[in-house]
C-alpha atoms as a PDB file:
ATOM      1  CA  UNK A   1      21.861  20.770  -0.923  1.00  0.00           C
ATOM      2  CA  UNK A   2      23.303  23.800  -2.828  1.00  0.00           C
ATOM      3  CA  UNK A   3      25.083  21.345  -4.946  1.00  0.00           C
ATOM      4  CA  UNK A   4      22.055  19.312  -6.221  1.00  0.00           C
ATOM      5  CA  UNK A   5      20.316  22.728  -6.466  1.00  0.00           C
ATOM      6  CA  UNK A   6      22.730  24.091  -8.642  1.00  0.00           C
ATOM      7  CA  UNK A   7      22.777  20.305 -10.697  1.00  0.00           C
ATOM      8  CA  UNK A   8      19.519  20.355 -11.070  1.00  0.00           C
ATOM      9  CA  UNK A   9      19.288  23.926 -12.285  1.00  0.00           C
ATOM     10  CA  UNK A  10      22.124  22.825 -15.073  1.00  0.00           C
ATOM     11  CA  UNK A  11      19.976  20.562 -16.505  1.00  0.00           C
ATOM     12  CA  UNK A  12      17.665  21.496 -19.695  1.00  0.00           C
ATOM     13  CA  UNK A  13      13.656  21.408 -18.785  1.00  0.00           C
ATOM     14  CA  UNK A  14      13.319  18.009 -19.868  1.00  0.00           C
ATOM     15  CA  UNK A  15      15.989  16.857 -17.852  1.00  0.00           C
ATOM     16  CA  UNK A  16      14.744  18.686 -14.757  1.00  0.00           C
ATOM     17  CA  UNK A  17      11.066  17.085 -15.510  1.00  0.00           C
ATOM     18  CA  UNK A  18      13.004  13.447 -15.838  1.00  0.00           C
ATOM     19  CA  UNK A  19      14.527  13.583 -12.338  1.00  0.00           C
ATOM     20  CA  UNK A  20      11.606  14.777 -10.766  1.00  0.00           C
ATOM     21  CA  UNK A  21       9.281  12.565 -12.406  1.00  0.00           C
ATOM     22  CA  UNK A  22      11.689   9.698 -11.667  1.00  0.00           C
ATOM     23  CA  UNK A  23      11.992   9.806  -7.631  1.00  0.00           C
ATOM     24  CA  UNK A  24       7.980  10.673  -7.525  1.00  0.00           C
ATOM     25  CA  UNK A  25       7.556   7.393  -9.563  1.00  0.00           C
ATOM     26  CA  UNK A  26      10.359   5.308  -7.363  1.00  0.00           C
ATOM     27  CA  UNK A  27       9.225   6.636  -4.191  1.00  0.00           C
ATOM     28  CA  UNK A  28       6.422   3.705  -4.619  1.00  0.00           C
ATOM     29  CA  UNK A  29       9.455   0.742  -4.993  1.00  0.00           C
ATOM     30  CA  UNK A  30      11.742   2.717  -2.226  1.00  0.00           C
ATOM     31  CA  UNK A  31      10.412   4.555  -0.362  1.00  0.00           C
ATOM     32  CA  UNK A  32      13.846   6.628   1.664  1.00  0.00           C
ATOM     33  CA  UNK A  33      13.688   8.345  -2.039  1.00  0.00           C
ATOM     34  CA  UNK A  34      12.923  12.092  -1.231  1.00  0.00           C
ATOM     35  CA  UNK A  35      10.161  12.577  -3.508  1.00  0.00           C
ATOM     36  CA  UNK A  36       9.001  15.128  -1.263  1.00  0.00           C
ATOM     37  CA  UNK A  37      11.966  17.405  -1.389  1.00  0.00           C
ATOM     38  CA  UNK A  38      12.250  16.488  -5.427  1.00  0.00           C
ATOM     39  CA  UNK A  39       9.192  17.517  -6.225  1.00  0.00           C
ATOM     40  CA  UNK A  40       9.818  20.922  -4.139  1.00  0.00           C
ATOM     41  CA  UNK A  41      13.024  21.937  -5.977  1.00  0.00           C
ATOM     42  CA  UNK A  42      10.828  21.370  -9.155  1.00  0.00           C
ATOM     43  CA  UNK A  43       8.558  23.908  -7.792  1.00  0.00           C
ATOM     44  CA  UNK A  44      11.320  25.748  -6.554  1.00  0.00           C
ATOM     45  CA  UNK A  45      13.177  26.007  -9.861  1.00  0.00           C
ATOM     46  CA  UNK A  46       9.438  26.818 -11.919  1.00  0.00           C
ATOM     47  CA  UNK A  47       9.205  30.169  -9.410  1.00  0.00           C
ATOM     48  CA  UNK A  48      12.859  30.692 -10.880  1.00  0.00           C
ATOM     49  CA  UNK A  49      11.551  30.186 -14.524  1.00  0.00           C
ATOM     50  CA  UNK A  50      13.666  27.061 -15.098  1.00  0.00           C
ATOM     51  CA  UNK A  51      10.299  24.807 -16.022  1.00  0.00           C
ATOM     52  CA  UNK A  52       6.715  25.491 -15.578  1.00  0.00           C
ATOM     53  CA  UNK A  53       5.228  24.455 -12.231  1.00  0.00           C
ATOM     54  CA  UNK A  54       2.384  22.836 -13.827  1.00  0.00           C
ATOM     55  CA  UNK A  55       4.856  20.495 -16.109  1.00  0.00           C
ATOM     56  CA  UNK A  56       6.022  19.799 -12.539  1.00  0.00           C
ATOM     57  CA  UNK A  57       2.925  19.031 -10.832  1.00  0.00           C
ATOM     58  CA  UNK A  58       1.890  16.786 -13.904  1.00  0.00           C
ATOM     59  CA  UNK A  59       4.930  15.079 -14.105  1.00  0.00           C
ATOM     60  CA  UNK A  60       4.750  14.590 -10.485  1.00  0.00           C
ATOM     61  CA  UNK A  61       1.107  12.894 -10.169  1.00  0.00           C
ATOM     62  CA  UNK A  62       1.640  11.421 -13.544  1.00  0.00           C
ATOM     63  CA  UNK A  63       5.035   9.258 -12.282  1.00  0.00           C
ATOM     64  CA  UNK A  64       3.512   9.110  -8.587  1.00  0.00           C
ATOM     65  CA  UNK A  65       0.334   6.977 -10.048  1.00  0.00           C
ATOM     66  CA  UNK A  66       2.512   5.123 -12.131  1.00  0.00           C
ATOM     67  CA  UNK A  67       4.697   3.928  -9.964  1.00  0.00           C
ATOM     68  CA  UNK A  68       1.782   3.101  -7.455  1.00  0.00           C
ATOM     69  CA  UNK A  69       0.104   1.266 -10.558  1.00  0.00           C
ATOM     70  CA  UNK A  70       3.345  -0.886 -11.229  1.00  0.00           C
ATOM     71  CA  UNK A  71       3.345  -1.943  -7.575  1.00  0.00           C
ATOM     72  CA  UNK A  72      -0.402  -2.750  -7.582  1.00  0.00           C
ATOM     73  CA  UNK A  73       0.201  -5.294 -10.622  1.00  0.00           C
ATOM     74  CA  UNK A  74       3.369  -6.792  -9.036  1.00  0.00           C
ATOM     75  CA  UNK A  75       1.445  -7.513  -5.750  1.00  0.00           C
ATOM     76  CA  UNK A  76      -1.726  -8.613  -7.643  1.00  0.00           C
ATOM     77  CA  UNK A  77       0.961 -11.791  -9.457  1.00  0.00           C
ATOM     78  CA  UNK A  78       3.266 -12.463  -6.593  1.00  0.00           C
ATOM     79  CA  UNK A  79       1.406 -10.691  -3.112  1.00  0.00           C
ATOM     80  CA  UNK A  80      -1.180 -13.683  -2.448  1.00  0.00           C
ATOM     81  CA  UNK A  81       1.634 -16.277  -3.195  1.00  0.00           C
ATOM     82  CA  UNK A  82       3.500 -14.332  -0.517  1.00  0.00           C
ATOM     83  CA  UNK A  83       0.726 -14.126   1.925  1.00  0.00           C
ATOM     84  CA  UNK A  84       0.438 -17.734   1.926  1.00  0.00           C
ATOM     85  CA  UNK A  85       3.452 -18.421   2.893  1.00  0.00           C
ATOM     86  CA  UNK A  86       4.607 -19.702   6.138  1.00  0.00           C
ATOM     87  CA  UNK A  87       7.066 -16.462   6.764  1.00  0.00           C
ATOM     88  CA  UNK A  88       3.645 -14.329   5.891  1.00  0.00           C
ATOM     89  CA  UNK A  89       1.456 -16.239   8.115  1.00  0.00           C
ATOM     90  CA  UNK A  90       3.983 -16.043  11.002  1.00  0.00           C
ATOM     91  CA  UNK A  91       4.042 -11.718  11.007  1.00  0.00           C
ATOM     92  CA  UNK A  92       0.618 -11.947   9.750  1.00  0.00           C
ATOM     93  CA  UNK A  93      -2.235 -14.885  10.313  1.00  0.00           C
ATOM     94  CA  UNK A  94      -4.637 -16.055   8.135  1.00  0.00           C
ATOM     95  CA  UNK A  95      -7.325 -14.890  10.176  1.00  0.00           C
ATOM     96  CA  UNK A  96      -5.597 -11.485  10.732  1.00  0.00           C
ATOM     97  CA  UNK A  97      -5.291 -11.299   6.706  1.00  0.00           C
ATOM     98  CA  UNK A  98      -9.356 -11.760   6.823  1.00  0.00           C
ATOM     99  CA  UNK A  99      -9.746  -9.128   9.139  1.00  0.00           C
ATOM    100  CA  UNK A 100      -7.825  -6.521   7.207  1.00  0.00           C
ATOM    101  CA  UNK A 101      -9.329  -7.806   3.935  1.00  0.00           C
ATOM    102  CA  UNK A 102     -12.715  -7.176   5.673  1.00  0.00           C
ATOM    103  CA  UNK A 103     -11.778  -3.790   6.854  1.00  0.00           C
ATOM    104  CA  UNK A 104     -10.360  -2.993   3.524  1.00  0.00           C
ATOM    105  CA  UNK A 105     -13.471  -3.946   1.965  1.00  0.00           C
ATOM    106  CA  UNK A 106     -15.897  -1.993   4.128  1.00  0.00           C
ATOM    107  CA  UNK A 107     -13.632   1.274   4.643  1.00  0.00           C
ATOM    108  CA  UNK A 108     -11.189   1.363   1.231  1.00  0.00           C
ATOM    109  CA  UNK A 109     -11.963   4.813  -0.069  1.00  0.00           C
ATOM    110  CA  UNK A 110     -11.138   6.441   2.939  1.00  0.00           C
ATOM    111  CA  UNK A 111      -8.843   4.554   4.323  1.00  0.00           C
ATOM    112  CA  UNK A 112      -6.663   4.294   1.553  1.00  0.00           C
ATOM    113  CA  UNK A 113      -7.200   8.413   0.842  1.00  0.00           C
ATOM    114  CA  UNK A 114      -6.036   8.808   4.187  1.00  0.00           C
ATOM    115  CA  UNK A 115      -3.022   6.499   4.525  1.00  0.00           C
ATOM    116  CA  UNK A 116      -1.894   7.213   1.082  1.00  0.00           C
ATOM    117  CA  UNK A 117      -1.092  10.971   2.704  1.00  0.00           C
ATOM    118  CA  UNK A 118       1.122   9.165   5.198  1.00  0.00           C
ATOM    119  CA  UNK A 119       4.976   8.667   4.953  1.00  0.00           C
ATOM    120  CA  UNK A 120       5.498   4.567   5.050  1.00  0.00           C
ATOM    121  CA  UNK A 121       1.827   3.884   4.825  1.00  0.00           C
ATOM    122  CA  UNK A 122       1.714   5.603   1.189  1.00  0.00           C
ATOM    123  CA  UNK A 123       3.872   2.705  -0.097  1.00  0.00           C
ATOM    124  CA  UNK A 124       2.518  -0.402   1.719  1.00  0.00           C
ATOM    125  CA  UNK A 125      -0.579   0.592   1.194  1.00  0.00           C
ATOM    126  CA  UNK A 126      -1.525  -0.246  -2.884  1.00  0.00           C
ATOM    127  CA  UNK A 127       0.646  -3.751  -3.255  1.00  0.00           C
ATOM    128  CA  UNK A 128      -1.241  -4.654   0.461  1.00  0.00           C
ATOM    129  CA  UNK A 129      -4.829  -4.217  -1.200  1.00  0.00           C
ATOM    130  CA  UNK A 130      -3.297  -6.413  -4.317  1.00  0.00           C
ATOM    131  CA  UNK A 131      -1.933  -8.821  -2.536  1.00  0.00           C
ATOM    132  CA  UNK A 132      -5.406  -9.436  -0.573  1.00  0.00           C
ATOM    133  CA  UNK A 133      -7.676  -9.478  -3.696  1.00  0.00           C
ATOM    134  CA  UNK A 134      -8.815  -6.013  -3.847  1.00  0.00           C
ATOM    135  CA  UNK A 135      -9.383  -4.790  -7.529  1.00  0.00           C
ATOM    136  CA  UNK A 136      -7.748  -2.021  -9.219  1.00  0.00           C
ATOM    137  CA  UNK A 137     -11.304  -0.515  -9.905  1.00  0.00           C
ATOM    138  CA  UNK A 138     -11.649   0.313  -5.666  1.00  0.00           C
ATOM    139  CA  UNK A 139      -7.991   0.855  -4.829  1.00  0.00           C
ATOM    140  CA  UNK A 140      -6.488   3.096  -7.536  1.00  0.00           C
ATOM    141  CA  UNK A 141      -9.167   6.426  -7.530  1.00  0.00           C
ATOM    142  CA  UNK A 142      -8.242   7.037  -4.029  1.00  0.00           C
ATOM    143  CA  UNK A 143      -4.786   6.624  -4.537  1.00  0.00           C
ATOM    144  CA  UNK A 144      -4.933   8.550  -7.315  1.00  0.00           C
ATOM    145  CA  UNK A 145      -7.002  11.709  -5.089  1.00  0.00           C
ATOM    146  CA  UNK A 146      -4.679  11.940  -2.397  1.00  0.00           C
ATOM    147  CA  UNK A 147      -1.921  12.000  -4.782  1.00  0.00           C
ATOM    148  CA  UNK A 148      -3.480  15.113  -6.667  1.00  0.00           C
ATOM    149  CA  UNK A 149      -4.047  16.901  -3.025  1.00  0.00           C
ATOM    150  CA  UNK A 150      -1.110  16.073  -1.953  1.00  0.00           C
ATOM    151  CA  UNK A 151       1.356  16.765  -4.542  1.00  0.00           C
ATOM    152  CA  UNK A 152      -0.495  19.494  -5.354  1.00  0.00           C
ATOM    153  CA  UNK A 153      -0.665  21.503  -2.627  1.00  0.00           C
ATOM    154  CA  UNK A 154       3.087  20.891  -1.599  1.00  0.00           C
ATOM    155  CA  UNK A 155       4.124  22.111  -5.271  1.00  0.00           C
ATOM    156  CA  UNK A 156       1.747  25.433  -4.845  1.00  0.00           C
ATOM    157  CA  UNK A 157       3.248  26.046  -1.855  1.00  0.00           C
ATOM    158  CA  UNK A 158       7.279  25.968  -2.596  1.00  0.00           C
ATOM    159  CA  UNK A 159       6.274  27.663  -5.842  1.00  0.00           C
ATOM    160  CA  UNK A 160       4.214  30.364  -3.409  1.00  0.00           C
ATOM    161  CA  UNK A 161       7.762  31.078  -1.531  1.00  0.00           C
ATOM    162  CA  UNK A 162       9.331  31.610  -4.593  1.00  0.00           C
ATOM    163  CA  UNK A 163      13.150  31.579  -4.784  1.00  0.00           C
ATOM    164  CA  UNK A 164      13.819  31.011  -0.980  1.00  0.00           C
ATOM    165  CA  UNK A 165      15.196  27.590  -0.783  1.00  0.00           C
ATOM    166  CA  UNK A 166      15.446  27.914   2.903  1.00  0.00           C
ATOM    167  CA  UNK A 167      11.895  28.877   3.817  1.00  0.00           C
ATOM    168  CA  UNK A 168      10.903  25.992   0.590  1.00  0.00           C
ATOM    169  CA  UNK A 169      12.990  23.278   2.717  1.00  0.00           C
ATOM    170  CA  UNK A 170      11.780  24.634   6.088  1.00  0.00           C
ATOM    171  CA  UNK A 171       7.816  24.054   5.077  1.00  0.00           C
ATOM    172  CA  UNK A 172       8.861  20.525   3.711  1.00  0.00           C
ATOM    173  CA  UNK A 173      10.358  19.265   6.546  1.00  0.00           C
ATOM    174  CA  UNK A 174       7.928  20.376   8.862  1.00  0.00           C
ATOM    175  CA  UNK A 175       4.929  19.055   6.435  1.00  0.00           C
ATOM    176  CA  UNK A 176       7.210  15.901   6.963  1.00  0.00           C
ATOM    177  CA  UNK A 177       7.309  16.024  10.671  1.00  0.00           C
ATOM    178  CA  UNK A 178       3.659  16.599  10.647  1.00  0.00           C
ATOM    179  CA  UNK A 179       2.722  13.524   8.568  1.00  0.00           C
ATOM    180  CA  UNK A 180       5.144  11.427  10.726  1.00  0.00           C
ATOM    181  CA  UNK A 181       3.531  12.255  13.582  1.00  0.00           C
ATOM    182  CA  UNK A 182       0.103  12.249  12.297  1.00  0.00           C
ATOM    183  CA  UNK A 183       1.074   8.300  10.953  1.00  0.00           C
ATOM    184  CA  UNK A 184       3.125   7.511  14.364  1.00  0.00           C
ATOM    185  CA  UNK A 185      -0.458   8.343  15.921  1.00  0.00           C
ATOM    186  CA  UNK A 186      -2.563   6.193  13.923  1.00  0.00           C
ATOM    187  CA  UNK A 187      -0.265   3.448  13.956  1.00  0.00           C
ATOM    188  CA  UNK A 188      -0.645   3.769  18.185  1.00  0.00           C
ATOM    189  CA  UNK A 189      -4.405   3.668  17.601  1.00  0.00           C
ATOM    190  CA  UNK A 190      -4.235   0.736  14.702  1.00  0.00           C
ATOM    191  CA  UNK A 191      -2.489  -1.597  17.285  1.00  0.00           C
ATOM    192  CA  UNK A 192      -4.779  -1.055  20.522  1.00  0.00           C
ATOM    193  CA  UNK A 193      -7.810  -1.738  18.080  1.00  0.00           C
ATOM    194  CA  UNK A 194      -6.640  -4.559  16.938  1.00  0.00           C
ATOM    195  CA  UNK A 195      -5.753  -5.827  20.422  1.00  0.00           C
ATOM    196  CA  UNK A 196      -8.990  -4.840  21.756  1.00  0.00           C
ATOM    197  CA  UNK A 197     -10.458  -7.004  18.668  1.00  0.00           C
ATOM    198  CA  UNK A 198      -7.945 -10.323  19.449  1.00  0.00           C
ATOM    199  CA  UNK A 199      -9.002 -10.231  22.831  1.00  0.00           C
ATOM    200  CA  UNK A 200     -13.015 -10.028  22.143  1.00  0.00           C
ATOM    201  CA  UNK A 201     -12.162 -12.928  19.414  1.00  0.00           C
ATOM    202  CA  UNK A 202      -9.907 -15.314  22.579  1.00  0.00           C
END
C-alpha cells in the first residue's frame, strides 16, 4: 500500500482526480475495483494538501453516477433480451421476474437507496431495474442519494483523520465489514421471504 500511496502522491492534481474518478466510475462495470479505498487515499492525500477534498468528493459522485448511468442504458438495450432467455429463465422465472418487477415498482426509492449502500448489491442493482422496464426517471435519484451519503461521508471521514493512513485504512475496512455484514443479513432475510412467498403461491 505504501507504494501506491507514494504513486499516487507523484502524480499532478489532475492525475490524482483521474485515478480516483476512474475506479469510482468502474466500480459500476467491476465491481472487485476498490473504489472504496480509492476514494479514501483521495481524501487522504487532500488532508496532505495534494488536491482539494471537495475536487475529490465531486469527482467521486460525479464518475460514481456515471458509471451507474452507463450501466442503466446498457441493461435498458440488451437486459430484457437477456431476461428472456432460456439461461435467464432457468436462475430466474418469468413469474419470479414479475414478482421483483412488482416489488421494484411498489418499494424503488427505498429499496434501491438502501441496496445501493451495499457492497455487490450497489452494482446489480441499476442494470436489474433496466433490464425489467423500470425508467431512468424512478431508478437514478436514489442512486444518485445514496451515492452523495455515501461517498460523502467516507471522504469527510479519512479527510477528518488527516495524514494517518493506518487509522484512514482501519475505518475503511471496518465500514467494509459492516456493509458486508449488513448485505449478508438482508440477503438471509431476501431468501426466506421469498420462500415463504413460493410456498403461499404452490
Amino acid at each position: 500500500m505504501e507504494g501506491i500511496l507514494d504513486s499516487l502522491a507523484g502524480l499532478p492534481p489532475a492525475g490524482i482526480y483521474a485515478v480516483v474518478g476512474l475506479l469510482a466510475g468502474i466500480e459500476n462495470i467491476f465491481p472487485p475495483v476498490p473504489a472504496d479505498v480509492s476514494v479514501a487515499l483521495g481524501a487522504f492525500l487532500a488532508a496532505r494538501g495534494a488536491v482539494s477534498v471537495w475536487g475529490v468528493y465531486a469527482v467521486t459522485v460525479i464518475a460514481n453516477v456515471l458509471g451507474a448511468f452507463l450501466v442503466f442504458h446498457l441493461s435498458r438495450r440488451f437486459g430484457q433480451r437477456f431476461l428472456q432467455s432460456p439461461v435467464a429463465k432457468r436462475l430466474i422465472s418469468e413469474r419470479a421476474q414479475q414478482r421483483i418487477a412488482k416489488l421494484y415498482e411498489r418499494y424503488h426509492l427505498l429499496g434501491i437507496f438502501v441496496t445501493r449502500l451495499l457492497p455487490v448489491y450497489r452494482t446489480i442493482v441499476p442494470p436489474f431495474a433496466a433490464a425489467i422496464g423500470l425508467p431512468a426517471r424512478k431508478t437514478l435519484p436514489p442512486v444518485f442519494a445514496a451515492t452523495v451519503i455515501y461517498y460523502g461521508a467516507l471522504t469527510l471521514v479519512a479527510y477528518e483523520l488527516g495524514a494517518n493512513w493506518d487509522a484512514v485504512q482501519g475505518i475503511v475496512e471496518r465500514i467494509g465489514i459492516g456493509l458486508g455484514v449488513a448485505a449478508g443479513v438482508l440477503t438471509i432475510i431476501g431468501i426466506l421471504l421469498w420462500r415463504k412467498h413460493q410456498q403461499r403461491e404452490e
